[in-house]
PDB file of N, CA and C in Angstrom:
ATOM      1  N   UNK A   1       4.963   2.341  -9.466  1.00  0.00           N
ATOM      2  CA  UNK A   1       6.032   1.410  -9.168  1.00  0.00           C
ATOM      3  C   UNK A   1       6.583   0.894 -10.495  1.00  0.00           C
ATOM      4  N   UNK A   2       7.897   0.553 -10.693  1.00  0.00           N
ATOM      5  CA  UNK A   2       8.435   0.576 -11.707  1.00  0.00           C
ATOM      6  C   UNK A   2       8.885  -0.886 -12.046  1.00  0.00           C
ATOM      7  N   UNK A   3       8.330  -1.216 -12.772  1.00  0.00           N
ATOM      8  CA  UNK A   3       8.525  -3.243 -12.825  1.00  0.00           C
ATOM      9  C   UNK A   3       9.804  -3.589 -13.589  1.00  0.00           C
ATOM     10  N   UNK A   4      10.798  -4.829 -13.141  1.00  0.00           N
ATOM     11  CA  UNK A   4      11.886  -4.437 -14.111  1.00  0.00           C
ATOM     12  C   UNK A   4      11.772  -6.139 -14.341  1.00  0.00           C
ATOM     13  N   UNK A   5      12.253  -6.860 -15.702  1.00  0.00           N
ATOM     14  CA  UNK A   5      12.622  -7.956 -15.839  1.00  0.00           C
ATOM     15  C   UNK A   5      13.437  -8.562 -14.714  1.00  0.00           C
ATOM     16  N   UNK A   6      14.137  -9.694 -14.180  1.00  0.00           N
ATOM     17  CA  UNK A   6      15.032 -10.296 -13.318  1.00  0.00           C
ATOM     18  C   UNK A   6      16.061 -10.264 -14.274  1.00  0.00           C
ATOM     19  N   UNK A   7      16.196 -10.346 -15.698  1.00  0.00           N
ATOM     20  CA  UNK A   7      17.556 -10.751 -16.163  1.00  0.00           C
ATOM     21  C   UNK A   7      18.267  -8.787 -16.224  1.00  0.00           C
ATOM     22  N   UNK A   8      17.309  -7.708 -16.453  1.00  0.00           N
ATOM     23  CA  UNK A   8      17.341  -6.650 -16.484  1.00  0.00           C
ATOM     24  C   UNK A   8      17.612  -6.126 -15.154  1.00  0.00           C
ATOM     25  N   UNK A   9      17.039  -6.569 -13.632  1.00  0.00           N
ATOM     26  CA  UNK A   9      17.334  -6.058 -12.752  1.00  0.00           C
ATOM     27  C   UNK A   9      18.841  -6.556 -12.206  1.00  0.00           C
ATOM     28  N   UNK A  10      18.828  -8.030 -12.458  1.00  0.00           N
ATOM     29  CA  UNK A  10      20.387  -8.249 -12.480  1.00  0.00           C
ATOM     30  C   UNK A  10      21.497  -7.359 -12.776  1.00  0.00           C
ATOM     31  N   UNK A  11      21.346  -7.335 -14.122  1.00  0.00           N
ATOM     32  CA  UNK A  11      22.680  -6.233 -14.594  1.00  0.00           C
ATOM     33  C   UNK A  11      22.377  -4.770 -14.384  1.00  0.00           C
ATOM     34  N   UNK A  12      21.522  -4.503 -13.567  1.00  0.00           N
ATOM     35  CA  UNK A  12      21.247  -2.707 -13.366  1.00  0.00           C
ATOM     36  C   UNK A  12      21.285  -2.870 -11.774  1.00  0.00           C
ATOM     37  N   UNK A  13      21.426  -3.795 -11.147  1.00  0.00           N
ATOM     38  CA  UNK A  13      21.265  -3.986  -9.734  1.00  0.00           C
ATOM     39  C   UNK A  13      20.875  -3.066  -8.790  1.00  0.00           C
ATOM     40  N   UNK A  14      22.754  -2.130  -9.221  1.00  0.00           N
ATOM     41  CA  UNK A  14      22.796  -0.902  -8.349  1.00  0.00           C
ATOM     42  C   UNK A  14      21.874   0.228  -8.697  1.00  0.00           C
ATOM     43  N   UNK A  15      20.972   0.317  -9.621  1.00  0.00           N
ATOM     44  CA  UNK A  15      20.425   1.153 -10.419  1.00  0.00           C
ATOM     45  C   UNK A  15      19.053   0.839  -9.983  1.00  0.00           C
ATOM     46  N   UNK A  16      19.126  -0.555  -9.170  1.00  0.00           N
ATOM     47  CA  UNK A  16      17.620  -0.862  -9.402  1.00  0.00           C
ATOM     48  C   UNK A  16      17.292  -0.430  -7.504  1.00  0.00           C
ATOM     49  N   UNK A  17      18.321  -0.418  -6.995  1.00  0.00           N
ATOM     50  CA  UNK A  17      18.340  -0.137  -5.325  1.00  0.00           C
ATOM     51  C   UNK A  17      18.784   1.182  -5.280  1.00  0.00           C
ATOM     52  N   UNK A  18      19.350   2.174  -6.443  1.00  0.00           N
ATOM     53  CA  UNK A  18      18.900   3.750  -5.954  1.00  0.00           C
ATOM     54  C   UNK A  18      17.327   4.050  -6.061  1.00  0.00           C
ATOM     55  N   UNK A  19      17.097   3.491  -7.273  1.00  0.00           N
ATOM     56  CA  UNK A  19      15.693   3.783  -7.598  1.00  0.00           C
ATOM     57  C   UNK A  19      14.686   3.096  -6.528  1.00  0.00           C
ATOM     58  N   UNK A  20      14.904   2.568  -6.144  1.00  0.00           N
ATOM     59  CA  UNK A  20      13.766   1.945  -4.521  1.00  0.00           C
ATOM     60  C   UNK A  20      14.057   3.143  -3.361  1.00  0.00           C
ATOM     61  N   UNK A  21      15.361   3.721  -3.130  1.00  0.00           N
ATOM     62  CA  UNK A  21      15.286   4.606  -2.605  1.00  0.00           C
ATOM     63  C   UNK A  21      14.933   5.849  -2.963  1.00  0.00           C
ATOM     64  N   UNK A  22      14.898   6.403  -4.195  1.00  0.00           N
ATOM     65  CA  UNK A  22      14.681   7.683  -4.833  1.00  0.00           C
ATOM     66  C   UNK A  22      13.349   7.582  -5.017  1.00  0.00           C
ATOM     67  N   UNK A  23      12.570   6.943  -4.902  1.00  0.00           N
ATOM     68  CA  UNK A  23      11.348   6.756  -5.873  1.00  0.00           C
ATOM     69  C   UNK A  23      10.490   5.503  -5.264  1.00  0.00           C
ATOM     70  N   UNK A  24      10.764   4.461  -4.377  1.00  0.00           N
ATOM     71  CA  UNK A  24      10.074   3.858  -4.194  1.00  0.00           C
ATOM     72  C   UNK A  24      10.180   2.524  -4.903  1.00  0.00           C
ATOM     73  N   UNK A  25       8.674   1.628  -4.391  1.00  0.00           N
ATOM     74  CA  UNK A  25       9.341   0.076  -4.161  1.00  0.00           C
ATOM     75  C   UNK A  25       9.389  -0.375  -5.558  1.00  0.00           C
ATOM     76  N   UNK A  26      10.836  -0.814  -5.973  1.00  0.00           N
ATOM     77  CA  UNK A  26      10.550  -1.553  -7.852  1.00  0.00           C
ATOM     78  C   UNK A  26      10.381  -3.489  -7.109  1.00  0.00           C
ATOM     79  N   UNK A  27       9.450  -3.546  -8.516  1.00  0.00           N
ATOM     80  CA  UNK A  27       8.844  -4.484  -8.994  1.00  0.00           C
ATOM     81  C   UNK A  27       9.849  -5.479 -10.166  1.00  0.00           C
ATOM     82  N   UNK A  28       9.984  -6.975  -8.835  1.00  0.00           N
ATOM     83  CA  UNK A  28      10.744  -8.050  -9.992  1.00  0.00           C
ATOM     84  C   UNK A  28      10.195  -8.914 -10.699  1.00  0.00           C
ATOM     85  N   UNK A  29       9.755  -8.900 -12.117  1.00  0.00           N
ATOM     86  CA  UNK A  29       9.118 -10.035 -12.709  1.00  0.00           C
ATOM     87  C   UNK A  29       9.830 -11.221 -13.209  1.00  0.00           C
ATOM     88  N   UNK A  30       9.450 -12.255 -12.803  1.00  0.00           N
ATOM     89  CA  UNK A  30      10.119 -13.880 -13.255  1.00  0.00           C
ATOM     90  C   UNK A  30       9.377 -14.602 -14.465  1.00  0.00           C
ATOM     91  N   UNK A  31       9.755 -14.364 -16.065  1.00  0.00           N
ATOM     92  CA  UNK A  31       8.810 -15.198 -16.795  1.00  0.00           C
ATOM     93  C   UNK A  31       7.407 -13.881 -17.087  1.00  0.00           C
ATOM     94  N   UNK A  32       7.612 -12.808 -16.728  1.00  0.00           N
ATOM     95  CA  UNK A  32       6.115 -11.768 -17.048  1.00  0.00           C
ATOM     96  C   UNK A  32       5.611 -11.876 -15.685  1.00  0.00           C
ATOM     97  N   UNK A  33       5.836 -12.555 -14.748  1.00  0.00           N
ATOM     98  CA  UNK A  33       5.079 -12.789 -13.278  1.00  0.00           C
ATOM     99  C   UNK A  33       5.596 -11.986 -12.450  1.00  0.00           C
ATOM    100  N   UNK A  34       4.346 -10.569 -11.534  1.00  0.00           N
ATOM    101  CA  UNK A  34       5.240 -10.433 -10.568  1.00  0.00           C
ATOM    102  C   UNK A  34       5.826 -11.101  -9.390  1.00  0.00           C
ATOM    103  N   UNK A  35       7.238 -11.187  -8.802  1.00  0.00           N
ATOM    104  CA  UNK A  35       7.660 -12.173  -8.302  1.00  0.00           C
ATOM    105  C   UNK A  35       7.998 -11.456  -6.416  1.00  0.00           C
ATOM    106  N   UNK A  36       9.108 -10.356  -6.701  1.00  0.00           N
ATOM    107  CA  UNK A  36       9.607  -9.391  -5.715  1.00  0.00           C
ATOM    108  C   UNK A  36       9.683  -8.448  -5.728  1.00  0.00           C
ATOM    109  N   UNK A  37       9.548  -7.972  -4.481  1.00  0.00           N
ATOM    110  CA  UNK A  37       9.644  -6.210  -4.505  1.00  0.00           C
ATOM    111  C   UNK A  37      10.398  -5.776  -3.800  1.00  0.00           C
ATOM    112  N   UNK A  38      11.371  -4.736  -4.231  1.00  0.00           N
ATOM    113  CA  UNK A  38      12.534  -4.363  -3.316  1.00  0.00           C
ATOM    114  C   UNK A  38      12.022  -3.008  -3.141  1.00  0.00           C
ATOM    115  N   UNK A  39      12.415  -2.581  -1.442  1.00  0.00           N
ATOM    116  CA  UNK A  39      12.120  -1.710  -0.954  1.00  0.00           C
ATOM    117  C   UNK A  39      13.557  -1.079   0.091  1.00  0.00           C
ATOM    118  N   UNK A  40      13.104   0.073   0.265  1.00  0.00           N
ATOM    119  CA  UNK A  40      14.441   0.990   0.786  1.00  0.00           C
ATOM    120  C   UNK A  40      14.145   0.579   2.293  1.00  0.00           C
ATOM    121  N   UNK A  41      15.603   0.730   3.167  1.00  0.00           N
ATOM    122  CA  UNK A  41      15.287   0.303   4.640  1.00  0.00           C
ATOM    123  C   UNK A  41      14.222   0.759   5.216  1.00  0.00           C
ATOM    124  N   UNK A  42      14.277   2.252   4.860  1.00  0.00           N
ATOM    125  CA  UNK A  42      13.309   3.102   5.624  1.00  0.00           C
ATOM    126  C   UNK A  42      11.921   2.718   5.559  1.00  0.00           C
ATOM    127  N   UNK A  43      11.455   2.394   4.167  1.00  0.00           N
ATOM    128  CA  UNK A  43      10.170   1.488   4.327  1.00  0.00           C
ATOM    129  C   UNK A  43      10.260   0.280   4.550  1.00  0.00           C
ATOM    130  N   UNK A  44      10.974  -0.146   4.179  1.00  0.00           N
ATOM    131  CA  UNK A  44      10.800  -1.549   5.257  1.00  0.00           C
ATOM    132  C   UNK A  44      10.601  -1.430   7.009  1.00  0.00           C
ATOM    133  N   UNK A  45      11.277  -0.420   7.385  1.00  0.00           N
ATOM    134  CA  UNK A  45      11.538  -0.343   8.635  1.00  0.00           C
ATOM    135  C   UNK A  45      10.215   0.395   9.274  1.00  0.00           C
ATOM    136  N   UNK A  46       9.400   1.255   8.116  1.00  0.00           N
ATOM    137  CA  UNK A  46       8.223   1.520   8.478  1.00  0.00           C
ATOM    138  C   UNK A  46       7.156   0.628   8.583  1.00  0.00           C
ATOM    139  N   UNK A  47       7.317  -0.597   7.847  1.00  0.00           N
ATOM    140  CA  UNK A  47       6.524  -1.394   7.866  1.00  0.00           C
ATOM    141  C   UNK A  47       6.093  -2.552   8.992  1.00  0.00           C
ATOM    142  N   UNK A  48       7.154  -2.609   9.966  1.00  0.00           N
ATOM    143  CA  UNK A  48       7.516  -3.307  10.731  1.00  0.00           C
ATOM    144  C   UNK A  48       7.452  -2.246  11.880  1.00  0.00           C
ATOM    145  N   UNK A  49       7.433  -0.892  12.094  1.00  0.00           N
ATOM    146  CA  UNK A  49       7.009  -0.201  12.908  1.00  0.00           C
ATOM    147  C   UNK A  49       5.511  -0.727  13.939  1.00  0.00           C
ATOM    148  N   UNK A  50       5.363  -0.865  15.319  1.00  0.00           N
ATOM    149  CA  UNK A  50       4.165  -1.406  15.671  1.00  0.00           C
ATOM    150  C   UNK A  50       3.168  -0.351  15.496  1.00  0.00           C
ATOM    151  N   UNK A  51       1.769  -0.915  15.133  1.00  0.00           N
ATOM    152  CA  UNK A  51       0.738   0.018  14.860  1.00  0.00           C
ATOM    153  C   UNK A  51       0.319   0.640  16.295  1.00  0.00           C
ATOM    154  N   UNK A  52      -0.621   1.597  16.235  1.00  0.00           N
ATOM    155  CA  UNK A  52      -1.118   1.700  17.595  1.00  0.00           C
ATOM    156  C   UNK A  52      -2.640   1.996  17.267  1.00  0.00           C
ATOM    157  N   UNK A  53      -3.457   1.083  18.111  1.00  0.00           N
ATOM    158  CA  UNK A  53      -4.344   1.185  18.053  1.00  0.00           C
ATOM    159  C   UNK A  53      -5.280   2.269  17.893  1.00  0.00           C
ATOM    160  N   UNK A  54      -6.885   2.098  17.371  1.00  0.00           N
ATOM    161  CA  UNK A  54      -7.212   3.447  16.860  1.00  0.00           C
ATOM    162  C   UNK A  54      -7.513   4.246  18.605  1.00  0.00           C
ATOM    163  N   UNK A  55      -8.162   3.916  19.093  1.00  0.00           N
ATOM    164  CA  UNK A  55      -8.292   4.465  20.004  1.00  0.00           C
ATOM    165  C   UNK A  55      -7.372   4.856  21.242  1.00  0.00           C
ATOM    166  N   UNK A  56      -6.136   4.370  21.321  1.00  0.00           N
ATOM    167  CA  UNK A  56      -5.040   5.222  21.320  1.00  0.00           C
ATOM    168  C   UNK A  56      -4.559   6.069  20.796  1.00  0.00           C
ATOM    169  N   UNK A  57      -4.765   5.913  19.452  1.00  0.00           N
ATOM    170  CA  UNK A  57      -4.118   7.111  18.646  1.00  0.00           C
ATOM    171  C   UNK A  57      -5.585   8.600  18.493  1.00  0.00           C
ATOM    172  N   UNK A  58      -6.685   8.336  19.026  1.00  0.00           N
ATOM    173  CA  UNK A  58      -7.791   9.274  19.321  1.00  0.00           C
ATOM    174  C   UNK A  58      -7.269   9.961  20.495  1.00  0.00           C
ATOM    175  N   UNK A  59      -6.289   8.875  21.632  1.00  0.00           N
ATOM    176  CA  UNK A  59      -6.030   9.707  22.392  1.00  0.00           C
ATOM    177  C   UNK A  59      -4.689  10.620  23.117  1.00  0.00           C
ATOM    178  N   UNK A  60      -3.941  10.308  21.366  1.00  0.00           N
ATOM    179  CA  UNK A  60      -3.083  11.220  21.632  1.00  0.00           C
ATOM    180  C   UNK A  60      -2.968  12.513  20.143  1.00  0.00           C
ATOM    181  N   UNK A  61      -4.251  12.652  20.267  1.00  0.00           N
ATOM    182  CA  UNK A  61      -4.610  14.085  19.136  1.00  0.00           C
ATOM    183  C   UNK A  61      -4.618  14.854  19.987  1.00  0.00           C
ATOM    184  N   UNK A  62      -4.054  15.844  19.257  1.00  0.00           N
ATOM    185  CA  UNK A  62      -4.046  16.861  19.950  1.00  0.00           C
ATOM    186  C   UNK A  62      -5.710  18.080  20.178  1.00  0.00           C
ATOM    187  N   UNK A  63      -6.363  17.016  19.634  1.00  0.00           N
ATOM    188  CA  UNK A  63      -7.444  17.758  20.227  1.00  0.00           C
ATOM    189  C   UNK A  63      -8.468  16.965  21.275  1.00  0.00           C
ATOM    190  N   UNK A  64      -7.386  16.519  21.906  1.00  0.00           N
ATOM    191  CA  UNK A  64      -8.020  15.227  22.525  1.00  0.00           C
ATOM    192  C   UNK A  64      -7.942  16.650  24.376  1.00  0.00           C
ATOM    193  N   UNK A  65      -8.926  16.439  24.913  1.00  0.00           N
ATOM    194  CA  UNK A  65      -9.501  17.114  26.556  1.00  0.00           C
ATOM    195  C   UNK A  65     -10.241  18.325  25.824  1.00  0.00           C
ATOM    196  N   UNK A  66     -10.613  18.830  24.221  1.00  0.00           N
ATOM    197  CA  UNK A  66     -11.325  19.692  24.298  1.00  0.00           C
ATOM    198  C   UNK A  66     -12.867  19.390  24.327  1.00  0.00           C
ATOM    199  N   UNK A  67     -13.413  20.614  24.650  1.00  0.00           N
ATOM    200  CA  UNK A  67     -14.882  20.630  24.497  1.00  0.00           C
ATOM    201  C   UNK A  67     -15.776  21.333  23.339  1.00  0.00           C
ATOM    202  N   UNK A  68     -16.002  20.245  22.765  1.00  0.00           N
ATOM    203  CA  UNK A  68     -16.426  20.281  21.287  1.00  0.00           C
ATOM    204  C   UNK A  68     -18.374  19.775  21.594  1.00  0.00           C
ATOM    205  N   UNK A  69     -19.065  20.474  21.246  1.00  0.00           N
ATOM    206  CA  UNK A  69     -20.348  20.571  21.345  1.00  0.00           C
ATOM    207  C   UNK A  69     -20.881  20.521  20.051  1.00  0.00           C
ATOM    208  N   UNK A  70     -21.966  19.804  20.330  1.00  0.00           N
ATOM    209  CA  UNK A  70     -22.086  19.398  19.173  1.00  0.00           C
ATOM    210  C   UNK A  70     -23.735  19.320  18.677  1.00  0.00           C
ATOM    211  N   UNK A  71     -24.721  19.935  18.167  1.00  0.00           N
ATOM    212  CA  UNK A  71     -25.840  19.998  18.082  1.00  0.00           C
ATOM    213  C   UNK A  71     -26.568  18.892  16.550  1.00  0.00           C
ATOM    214  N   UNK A  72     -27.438  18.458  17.234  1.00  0.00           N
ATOM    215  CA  UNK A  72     -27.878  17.441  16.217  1.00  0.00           C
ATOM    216  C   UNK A  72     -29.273  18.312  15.942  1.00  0.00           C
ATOM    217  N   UNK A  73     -29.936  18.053  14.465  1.00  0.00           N
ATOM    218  CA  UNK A  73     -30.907  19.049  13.771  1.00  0.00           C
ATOM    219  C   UNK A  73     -31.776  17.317  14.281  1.00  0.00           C
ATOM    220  N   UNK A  74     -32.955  17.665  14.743  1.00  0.00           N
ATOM    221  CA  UNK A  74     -34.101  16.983  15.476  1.00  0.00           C
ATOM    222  C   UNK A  74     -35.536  17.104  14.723  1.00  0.00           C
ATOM    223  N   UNK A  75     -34.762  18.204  13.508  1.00  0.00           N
ATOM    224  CA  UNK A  75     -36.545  17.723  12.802  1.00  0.00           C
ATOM    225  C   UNK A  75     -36.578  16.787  11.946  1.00  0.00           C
ATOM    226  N   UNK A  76     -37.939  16.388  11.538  1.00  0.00           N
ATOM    227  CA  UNK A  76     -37.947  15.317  11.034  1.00  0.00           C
ATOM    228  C   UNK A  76     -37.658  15.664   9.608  1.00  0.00           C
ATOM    229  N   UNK A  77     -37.781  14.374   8.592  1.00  0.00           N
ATOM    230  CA  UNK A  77     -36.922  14.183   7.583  1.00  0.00           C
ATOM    231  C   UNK A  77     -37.809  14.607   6.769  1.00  0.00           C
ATOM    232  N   UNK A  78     -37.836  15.496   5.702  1.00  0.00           N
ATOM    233  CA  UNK A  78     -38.944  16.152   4.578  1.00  0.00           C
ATOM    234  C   UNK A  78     -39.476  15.002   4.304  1.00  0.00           C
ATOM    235  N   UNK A  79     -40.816  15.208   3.255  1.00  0.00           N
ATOM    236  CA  UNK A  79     -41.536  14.402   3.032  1.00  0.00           C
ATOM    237  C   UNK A  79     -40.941  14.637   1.084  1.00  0.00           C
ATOM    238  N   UNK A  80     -41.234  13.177   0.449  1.00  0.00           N
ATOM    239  CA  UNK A  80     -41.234  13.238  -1.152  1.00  0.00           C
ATOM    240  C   UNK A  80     -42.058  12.509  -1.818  1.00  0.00           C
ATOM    241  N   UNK A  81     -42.565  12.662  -2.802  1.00  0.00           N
ATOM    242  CA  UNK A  81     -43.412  11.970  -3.499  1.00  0.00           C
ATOM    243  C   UNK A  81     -42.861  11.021  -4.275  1.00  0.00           C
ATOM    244  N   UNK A  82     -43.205   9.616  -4.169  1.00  0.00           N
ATOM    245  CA  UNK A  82     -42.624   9.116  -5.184  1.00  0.00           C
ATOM    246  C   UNK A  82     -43.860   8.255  -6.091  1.00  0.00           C
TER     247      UNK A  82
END
């Protein structure tokens, strides 16, 4: 992410909102502090997208109604010297 001064992002403005879209979210510092971050609609708009839970989303994989078998090894655990 590409950090720009505020008095620098000012006068590059338009330069500073291709580059959020070309490249991702730039970084506004106030005083050396980061302050804001400008981001392109599309991530913004991803961000605000609703999540879906994990176990909804287990059940729309597409390997979700197969039969997957699955064998567990039952011997016991070696022995070591310590």
């Amino acid at each position: 992410m590409k950090s720009w001064q505020l008095q620098e992002a000012k006068a590059h403005f338009s330069r500073v909102i291709q580059e959020a879209i070309i490249h991702g979210p730039q970084e506004i510092s106030l005083r050396g502090k980061p302050t804001a971050i400008i981001i392109s609609t599309k991530e913004y708009h991803k961000l605000l997208a609703p999540k879906i839970s994990f176990v909804k989303f287990m059940q729309q994989s597409p390997l979700c109604g197969t039969k997957i078998r699955l064998k567990r090894d039952k011997s016991f655990a070696r022995k070591i010297m310590l």
